[in-house]
PDB file of N, CA and C in Angstrom:
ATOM      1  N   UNK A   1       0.835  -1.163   0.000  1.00  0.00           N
ATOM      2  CA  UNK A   1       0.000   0.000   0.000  1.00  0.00           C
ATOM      3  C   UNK A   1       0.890   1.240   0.000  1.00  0.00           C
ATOM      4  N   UNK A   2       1.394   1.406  -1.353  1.00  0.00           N
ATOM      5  CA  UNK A   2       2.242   2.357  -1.350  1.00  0.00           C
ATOM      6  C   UNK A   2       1.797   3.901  -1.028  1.00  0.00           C
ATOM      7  N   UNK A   3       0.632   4.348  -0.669  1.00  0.00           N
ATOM      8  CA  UNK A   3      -0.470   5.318  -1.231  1.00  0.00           C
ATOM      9  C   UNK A   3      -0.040   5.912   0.863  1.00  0.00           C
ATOM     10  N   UNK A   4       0.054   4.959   1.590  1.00  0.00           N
ATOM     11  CA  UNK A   4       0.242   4.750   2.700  1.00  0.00           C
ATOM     12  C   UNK A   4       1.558   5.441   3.418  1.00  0.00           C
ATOM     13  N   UNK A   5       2.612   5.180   3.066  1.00  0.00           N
ATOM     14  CA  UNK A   5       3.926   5.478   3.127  1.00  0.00           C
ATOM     15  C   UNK A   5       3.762   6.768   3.141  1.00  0.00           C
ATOM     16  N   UNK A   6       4.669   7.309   4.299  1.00  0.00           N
ATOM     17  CA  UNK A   6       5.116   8.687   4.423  1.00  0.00           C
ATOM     18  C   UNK A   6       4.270   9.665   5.471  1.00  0.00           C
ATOM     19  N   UNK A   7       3.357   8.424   5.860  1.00  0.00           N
ATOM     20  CA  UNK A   7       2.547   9.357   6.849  1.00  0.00           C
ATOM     21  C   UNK A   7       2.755   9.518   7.702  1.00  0.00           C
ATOM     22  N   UNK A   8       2.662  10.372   8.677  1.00  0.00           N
ATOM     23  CA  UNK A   8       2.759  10.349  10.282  1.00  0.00           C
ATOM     24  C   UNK A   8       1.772  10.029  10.695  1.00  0.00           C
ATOM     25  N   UNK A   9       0.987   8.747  11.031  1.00  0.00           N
ATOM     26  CA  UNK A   9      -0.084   8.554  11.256  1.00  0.00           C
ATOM     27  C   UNK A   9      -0.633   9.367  13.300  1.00  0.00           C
ATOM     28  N   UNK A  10       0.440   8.624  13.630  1.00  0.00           N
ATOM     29  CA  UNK A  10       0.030   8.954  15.240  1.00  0.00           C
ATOM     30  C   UNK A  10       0.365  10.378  15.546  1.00  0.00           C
ATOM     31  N   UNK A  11       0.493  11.494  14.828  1.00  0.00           N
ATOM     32  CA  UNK A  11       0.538  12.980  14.760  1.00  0.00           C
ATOM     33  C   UNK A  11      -1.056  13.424  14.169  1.00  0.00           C
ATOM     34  N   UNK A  12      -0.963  12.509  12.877  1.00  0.00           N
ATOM     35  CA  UNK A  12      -2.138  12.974  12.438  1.00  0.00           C
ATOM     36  C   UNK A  12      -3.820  12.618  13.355  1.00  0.00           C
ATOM     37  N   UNK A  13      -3.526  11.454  14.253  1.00  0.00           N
ATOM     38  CA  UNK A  13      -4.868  11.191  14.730  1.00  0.00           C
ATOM     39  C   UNK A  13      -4.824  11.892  16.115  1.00  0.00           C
ATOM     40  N   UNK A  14      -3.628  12.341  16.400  1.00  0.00           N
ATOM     41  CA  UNK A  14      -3.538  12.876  17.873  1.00  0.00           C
ATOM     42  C   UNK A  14      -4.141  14.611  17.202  1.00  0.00           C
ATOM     43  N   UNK A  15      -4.238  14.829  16.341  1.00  0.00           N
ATOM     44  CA  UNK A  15      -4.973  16.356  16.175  1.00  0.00           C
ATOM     45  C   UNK A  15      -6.465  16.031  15.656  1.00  0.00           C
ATOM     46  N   UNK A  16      -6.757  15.110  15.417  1.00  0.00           N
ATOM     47  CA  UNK A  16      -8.036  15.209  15.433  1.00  0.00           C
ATOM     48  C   UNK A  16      -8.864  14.873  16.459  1.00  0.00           C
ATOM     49  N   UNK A  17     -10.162  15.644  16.732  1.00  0.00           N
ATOM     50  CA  UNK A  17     -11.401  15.150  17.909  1.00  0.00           C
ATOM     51  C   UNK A  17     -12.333  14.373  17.469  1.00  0.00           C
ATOM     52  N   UNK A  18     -12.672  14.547  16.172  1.00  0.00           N
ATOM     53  CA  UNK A  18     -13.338  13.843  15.849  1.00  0.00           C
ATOM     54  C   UNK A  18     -13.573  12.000  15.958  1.00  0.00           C
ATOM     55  N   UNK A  19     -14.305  11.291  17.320  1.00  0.00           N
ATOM     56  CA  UNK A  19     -13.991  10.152  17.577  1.00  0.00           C
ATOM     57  C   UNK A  19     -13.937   9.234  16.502  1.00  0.00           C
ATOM     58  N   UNK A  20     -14.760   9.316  15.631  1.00  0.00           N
ATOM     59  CA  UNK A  20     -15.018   7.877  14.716  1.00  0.00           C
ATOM     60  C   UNK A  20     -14.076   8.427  13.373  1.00  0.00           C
ATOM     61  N   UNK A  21     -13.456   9.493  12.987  1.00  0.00           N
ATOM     62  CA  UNK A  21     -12.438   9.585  11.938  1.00  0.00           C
ATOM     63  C   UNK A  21     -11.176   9.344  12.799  1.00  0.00           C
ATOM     64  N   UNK A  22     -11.083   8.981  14.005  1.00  0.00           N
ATOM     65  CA  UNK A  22      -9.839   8.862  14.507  1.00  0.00           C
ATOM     66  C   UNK A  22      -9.847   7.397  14.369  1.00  0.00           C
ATOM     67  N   UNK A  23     -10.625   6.559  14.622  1.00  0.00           N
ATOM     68  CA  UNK A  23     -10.997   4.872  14.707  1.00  0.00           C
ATOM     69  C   UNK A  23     -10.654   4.801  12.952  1.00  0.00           C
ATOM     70  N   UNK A  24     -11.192   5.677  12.220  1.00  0.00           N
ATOM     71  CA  UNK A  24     -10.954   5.136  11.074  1.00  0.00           C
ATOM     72  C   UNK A  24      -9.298   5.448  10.365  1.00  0.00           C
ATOM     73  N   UNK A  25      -8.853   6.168  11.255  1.00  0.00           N
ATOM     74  CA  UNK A  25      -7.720   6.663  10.714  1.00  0.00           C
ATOM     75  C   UNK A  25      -6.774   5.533  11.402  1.00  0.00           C
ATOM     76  N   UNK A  26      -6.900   5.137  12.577  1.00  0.00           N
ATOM     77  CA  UNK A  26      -6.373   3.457  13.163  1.00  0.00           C
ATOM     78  C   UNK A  26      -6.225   2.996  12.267  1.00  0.00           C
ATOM     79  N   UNK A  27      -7.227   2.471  11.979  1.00  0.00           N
ATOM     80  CA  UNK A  27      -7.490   1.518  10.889  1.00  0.00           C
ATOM     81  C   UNK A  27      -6.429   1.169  10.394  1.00  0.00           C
ATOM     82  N   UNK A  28      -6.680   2.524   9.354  1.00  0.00           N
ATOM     83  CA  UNK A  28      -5.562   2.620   8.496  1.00  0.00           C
ATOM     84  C   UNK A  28      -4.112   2.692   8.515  1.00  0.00           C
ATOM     85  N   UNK A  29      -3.801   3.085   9.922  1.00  0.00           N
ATOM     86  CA  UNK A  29      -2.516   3.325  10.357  1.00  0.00           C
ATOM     87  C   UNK A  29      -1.894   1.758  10.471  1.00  0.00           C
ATOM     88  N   UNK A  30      -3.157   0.679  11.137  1.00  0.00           N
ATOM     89  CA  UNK A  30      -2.834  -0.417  11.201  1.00  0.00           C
ATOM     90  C   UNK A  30      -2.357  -1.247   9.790  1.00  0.00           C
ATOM     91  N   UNK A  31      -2.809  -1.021   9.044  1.00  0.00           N
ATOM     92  CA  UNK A  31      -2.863  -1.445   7.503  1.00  0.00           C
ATOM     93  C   UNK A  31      -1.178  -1.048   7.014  1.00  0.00           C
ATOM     94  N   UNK A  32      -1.314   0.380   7.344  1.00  0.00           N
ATOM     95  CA  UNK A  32      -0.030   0.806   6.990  1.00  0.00           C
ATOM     96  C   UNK A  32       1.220   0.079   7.388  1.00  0.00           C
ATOM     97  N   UNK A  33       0.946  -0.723   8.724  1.00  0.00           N
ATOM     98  CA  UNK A  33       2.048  -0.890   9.561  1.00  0.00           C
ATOM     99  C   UNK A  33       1.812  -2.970   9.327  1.00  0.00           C
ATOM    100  N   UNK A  34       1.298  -2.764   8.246  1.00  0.00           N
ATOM    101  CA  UNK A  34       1.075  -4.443   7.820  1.00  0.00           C
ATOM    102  C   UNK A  34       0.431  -5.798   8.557  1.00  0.00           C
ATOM    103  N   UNK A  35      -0.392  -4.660   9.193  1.00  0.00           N
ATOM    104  CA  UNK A  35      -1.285  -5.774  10.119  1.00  0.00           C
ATOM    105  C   UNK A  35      -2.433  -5.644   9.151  1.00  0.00           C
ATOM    106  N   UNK A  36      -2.991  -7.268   8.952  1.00  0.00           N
ATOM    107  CA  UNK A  36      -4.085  -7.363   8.053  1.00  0.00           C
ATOM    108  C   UNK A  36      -5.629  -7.095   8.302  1.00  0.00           C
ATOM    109  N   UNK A  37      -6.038  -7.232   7.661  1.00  0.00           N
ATOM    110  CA  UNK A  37      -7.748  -6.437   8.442  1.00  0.00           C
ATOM    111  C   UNK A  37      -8.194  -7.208   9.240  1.00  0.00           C
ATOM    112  N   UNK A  38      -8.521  -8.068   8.924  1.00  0.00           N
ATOM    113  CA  UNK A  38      -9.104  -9.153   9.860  1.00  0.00           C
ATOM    114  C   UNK A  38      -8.860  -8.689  11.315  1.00  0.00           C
ATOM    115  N   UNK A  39      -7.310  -8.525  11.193  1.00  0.00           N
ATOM    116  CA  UNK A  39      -6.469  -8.390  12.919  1.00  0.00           C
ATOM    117  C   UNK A  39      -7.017  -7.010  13.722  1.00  0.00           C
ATOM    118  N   UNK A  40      -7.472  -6.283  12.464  1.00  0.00           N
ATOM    119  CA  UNK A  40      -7.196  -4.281  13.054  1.00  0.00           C
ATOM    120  C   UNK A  40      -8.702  -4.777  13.104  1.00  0.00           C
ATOM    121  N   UNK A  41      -9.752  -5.219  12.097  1.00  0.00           N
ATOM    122  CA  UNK A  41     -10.938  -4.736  11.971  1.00  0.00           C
ATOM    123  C   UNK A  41     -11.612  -5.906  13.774  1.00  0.00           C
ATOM    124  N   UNK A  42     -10.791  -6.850  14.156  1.00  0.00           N
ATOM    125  CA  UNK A  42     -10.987  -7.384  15.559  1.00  0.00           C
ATOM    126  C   UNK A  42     -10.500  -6.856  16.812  1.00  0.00           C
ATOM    127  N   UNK A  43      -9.392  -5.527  16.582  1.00  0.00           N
ATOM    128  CA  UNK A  43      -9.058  -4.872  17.608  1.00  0.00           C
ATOM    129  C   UNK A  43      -9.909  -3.753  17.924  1.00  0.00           C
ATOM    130  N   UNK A  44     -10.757  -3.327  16.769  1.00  0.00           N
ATOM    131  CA  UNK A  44     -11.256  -1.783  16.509  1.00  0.00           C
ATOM    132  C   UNK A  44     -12.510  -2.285  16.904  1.00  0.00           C
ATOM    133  N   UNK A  45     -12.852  -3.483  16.680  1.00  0.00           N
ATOM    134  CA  UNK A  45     -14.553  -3.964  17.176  1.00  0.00           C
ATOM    135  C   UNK A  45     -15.299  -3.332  16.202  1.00  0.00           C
ATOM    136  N   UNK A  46     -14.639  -3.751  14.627  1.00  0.00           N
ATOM    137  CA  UNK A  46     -15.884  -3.518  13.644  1.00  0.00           C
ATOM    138  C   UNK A  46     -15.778  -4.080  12.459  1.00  0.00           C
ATOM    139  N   UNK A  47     -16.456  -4.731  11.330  1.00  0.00           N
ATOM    140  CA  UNK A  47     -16.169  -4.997  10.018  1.00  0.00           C
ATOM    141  C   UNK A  47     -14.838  -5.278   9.263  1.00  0.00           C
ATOM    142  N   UNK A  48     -14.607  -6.607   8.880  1.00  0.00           N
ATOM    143  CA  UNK A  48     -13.295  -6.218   8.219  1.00  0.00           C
ATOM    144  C   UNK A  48     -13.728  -5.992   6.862  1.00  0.00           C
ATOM    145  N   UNK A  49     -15.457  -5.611   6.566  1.00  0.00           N
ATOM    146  CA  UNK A  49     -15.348  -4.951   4.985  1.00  0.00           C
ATOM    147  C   UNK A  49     -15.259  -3.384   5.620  1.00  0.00           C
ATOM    148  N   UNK A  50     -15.568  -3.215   6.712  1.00  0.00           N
ATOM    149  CA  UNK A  50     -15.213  -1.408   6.889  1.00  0.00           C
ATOM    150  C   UNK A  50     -13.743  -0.677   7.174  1.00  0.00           C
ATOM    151  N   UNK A  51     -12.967  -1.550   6.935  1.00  0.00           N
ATOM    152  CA  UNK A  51     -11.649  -1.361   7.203  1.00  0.00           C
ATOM    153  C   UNK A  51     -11.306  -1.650   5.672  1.00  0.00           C
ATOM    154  N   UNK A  52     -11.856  -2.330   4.833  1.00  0.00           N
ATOM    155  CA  UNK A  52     -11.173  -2.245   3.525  1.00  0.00           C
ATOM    156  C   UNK A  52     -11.914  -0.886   3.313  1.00  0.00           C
ATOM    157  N   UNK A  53     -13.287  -0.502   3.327  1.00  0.00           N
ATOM    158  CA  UNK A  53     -13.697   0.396   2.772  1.00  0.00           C
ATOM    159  C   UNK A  53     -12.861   1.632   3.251  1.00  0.00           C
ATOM    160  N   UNK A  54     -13.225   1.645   4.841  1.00  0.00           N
ATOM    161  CA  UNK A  54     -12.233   2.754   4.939  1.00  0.00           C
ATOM    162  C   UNK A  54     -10.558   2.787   4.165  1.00  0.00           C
ATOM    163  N   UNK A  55      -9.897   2.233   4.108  1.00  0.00           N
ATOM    164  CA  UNK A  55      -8.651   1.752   3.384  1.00  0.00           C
ATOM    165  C   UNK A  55      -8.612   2.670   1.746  1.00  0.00           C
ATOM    166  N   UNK A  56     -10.045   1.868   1.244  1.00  0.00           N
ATOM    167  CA  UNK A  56      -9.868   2.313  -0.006  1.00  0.00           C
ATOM    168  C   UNK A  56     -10.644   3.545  -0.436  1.00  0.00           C
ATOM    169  N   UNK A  57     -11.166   4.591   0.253  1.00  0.00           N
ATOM    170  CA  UNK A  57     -11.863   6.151   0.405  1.00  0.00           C
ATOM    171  C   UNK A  57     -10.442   6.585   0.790  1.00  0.00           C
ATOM    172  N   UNK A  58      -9.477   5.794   2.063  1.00  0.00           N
ATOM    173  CA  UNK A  58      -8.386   7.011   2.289  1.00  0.00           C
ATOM    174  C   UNK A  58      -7.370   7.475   0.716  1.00  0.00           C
ATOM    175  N   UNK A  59      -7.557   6.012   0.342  1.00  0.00           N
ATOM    176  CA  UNK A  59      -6.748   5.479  -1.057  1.00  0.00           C
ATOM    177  C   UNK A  59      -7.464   6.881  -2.234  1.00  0.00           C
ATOM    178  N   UNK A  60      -8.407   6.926  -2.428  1.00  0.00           N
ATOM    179  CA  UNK A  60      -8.843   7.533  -3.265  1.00  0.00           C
ATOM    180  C   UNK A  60      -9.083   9.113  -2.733  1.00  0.00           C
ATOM    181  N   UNK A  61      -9.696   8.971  -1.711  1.00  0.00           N
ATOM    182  CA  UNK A  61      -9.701  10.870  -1.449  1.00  0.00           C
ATOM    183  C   UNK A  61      -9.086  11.287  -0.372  1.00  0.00           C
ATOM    184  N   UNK A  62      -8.058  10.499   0.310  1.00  0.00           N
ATOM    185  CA  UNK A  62      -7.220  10.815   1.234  1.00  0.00           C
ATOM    186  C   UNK A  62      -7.844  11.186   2.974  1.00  0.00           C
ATOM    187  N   UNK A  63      -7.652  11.768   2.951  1.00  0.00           N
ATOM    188  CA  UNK A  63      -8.356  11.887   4.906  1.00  0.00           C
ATOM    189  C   UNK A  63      -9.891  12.305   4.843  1.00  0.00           C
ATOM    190  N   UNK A  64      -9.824  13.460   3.527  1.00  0.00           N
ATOM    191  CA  UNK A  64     -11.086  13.502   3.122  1.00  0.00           C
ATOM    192  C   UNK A  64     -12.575  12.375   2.652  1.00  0.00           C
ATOM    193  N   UNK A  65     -11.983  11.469   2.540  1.00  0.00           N
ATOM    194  CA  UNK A  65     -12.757  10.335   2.300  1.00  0.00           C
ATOM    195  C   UNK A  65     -13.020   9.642   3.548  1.00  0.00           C
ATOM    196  N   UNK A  66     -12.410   9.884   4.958  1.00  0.00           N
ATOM    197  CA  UNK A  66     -12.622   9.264   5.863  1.00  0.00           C
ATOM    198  C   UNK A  66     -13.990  10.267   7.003  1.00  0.00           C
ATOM    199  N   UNK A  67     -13.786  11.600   6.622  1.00  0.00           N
ATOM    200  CA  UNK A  67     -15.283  12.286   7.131  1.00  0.00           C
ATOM    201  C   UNK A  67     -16.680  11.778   6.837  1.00  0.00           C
ATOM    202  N   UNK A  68     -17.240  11.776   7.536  1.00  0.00           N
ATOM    203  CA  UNK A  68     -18.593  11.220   7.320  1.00  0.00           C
ATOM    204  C   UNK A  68     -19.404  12.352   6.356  1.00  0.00           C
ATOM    205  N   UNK A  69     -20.105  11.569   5.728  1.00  0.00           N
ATOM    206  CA  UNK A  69     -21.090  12.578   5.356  1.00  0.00           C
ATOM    207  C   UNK A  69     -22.391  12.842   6.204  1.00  0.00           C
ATOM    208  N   UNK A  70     -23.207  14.280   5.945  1.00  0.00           N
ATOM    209  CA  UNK A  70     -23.830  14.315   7.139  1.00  0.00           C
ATOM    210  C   UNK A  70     -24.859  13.400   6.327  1.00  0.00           C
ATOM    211  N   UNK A  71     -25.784  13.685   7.482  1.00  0.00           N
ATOM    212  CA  UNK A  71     -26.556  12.066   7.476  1.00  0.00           C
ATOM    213  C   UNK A  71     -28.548  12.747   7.708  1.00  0.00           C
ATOM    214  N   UNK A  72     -28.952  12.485   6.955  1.00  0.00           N
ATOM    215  CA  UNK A  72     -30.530  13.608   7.055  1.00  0.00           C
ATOM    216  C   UNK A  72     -31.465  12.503   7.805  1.00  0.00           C
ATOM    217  N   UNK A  73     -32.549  13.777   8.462  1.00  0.00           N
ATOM    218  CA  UNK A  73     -33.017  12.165   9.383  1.00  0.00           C
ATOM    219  C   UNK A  73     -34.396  12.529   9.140  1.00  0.00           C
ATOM    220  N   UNK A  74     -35.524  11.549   9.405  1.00  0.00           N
ATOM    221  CA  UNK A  74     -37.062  11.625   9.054  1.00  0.00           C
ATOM    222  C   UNK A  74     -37.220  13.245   9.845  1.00  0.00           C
ATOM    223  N   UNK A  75     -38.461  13.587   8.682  1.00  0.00           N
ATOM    224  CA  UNK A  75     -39.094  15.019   9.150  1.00  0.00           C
ATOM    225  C   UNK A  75     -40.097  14.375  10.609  1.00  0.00           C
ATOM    226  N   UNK A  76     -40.251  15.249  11.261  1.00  0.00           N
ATOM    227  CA  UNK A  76     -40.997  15.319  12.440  1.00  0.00           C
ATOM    228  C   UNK A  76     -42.357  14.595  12.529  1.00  0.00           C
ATOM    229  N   UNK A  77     -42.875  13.940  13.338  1.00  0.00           N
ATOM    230  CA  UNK A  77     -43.814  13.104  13.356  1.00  0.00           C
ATOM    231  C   UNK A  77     -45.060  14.078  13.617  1.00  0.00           C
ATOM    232  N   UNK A  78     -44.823  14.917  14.440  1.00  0.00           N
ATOM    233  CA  UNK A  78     -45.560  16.303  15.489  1.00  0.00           C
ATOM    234  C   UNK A  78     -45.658  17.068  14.634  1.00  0.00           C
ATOM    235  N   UNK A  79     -46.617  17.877  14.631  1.00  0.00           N
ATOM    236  CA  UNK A  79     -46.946  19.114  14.635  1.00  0.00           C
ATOM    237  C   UNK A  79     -45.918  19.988  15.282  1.00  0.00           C
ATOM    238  N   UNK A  80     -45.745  21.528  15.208  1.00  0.00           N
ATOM    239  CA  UNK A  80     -45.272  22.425  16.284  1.00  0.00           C
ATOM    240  C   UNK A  80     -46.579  22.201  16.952  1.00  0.00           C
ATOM    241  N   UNK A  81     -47.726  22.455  17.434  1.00  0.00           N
ATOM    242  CA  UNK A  81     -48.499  22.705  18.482  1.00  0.00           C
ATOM    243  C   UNK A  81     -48.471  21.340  18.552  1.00  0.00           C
ATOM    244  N   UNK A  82     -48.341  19.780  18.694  1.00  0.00           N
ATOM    245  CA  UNK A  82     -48.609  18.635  18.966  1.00  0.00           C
ATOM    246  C   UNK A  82     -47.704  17.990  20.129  1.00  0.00           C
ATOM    247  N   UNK A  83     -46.395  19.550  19.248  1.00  0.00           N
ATOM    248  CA  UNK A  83     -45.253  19.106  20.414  1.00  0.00           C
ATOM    249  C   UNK A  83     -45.131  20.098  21.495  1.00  0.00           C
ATOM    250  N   UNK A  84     -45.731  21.260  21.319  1.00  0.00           N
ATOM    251  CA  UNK A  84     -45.799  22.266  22.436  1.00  0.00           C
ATOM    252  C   UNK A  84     -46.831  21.521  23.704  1.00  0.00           C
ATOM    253  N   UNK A  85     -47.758  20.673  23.162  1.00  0.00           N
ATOM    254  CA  UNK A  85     -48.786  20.437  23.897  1.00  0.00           C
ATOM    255  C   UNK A  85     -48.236  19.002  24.736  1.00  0.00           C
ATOM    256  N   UNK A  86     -47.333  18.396  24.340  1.00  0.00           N
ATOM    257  CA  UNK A  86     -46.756  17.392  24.727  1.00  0.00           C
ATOM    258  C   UNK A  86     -45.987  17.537  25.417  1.00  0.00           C
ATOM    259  N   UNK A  87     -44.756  18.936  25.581  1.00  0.00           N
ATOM    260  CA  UNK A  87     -44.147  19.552  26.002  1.00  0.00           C
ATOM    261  C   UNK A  87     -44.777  19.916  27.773  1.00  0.00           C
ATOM    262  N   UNK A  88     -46.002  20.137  27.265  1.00  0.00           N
ATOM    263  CA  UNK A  88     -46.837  21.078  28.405  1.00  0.00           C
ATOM    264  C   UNK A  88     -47.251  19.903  29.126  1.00  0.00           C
ATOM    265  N   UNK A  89     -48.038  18.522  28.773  1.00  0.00           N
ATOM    266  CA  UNK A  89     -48.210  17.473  29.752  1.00  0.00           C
ATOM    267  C   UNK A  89     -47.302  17.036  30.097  1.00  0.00           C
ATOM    268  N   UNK A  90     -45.917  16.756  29.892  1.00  0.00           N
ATOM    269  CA  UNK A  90     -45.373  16.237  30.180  1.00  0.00           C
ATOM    270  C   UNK A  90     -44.732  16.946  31.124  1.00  0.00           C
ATOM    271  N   UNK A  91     -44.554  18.226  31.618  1.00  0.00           N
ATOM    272  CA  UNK A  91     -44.211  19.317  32.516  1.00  0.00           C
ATOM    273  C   UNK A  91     -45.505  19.535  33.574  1.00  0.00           C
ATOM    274  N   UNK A  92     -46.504  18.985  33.439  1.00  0.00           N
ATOM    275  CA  UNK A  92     -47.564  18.850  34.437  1.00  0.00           C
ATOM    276  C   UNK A  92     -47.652  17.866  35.374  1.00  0.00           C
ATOM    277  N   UNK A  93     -46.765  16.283  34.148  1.00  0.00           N
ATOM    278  CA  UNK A  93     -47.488  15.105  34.927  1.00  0.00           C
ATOM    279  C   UNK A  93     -46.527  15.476  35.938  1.00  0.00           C
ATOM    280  N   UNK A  94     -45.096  15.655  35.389  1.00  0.00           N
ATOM    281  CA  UNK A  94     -43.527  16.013  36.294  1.00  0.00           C
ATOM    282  C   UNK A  94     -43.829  16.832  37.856  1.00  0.00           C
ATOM    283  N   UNK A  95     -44.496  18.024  37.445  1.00  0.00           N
ATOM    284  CA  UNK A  95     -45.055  19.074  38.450  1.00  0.00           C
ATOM    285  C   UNK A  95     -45.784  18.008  39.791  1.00  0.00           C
ATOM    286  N   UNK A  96     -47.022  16.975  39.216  1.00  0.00           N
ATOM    287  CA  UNK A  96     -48.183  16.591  39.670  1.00  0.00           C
ATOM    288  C   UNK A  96     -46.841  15.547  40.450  1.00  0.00           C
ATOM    289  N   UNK A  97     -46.323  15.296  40.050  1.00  0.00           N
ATOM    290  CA  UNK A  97     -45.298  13.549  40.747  1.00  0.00           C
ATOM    291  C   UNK A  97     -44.551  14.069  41.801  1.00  0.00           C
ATOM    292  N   UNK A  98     -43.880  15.458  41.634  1.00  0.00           N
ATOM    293  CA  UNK A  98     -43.036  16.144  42.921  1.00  0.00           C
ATOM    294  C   UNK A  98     -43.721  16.682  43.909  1.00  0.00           C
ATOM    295  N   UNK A  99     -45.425  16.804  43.037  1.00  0.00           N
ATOM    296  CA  UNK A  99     -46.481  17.070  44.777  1.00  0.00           C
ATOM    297  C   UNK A  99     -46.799  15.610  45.525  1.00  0.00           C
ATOM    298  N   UNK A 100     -46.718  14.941  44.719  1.00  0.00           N
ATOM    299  CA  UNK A 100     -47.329  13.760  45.467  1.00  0.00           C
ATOM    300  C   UNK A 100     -46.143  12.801  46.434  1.00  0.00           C
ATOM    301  N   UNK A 101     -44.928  13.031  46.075  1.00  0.00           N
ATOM    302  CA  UNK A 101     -43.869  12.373  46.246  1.00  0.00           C
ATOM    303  C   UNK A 101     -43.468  13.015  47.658  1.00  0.00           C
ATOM    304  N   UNK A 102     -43.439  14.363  47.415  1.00  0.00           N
ATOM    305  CA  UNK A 102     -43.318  15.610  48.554  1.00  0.00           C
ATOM    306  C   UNK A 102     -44.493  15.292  49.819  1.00  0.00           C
ATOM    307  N   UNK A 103     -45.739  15.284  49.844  1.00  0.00           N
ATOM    308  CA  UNK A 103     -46.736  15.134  50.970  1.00  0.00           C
ATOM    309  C   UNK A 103     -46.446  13.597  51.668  1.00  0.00           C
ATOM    310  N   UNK A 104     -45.603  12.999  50.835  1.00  0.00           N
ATOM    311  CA  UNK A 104     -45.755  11.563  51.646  1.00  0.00           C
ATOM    312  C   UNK A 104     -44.510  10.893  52.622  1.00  0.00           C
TER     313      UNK A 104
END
């Protein structure tokens, strides 16, 4: 994995915060250092097809390929007033449980 060579891997993951591009940047560091997937993708506690994948995104777009993309999630089930009103019982039953809990 010639694509590999020349990196400073343990500089480069010690500046990032990002938890899961740092796991994936392992990975790869492991790869680099000729441990096979199987071995890294059983130390990392995940996929040894996500360790090739990750492998071959670093291969092709470099660190940039290891960011997640963001990720869109279902529109709202609620209403705004379905959730204001849900908001509001649920701050009543709370209210009603610390009187009853309190007198006894």
């Amino acid at each position: 994995m010639e694509f590999l060579k020349g990196i400073d891997f343990p500089l480069l993951i010690a500046n990032k915060q990002n938890g899961r591009l740092r796991i994936r940047l392992v990975a790869t560091s492991h790869i680099n250092n000729l441990l096979n997937r199987t071995r890294t993708a059983k130390y990392l506690h995940v996929g040894r097809r996500m360790v090739k994948e990750w492998v071959k995104r670093f291969d092709e777009k470099g660190i940039d390929g290891l960011i997640e993309k963001p990720r869109f999630s279902r529109r709202r089930v609620l209403s705004t007033d379905q959730l204001e009103n849900l908001k509001r019982l649920l701050k009543h039953d709370v209210v009603s449980l610390k009187a009853t809990h309190s007198t006894a």
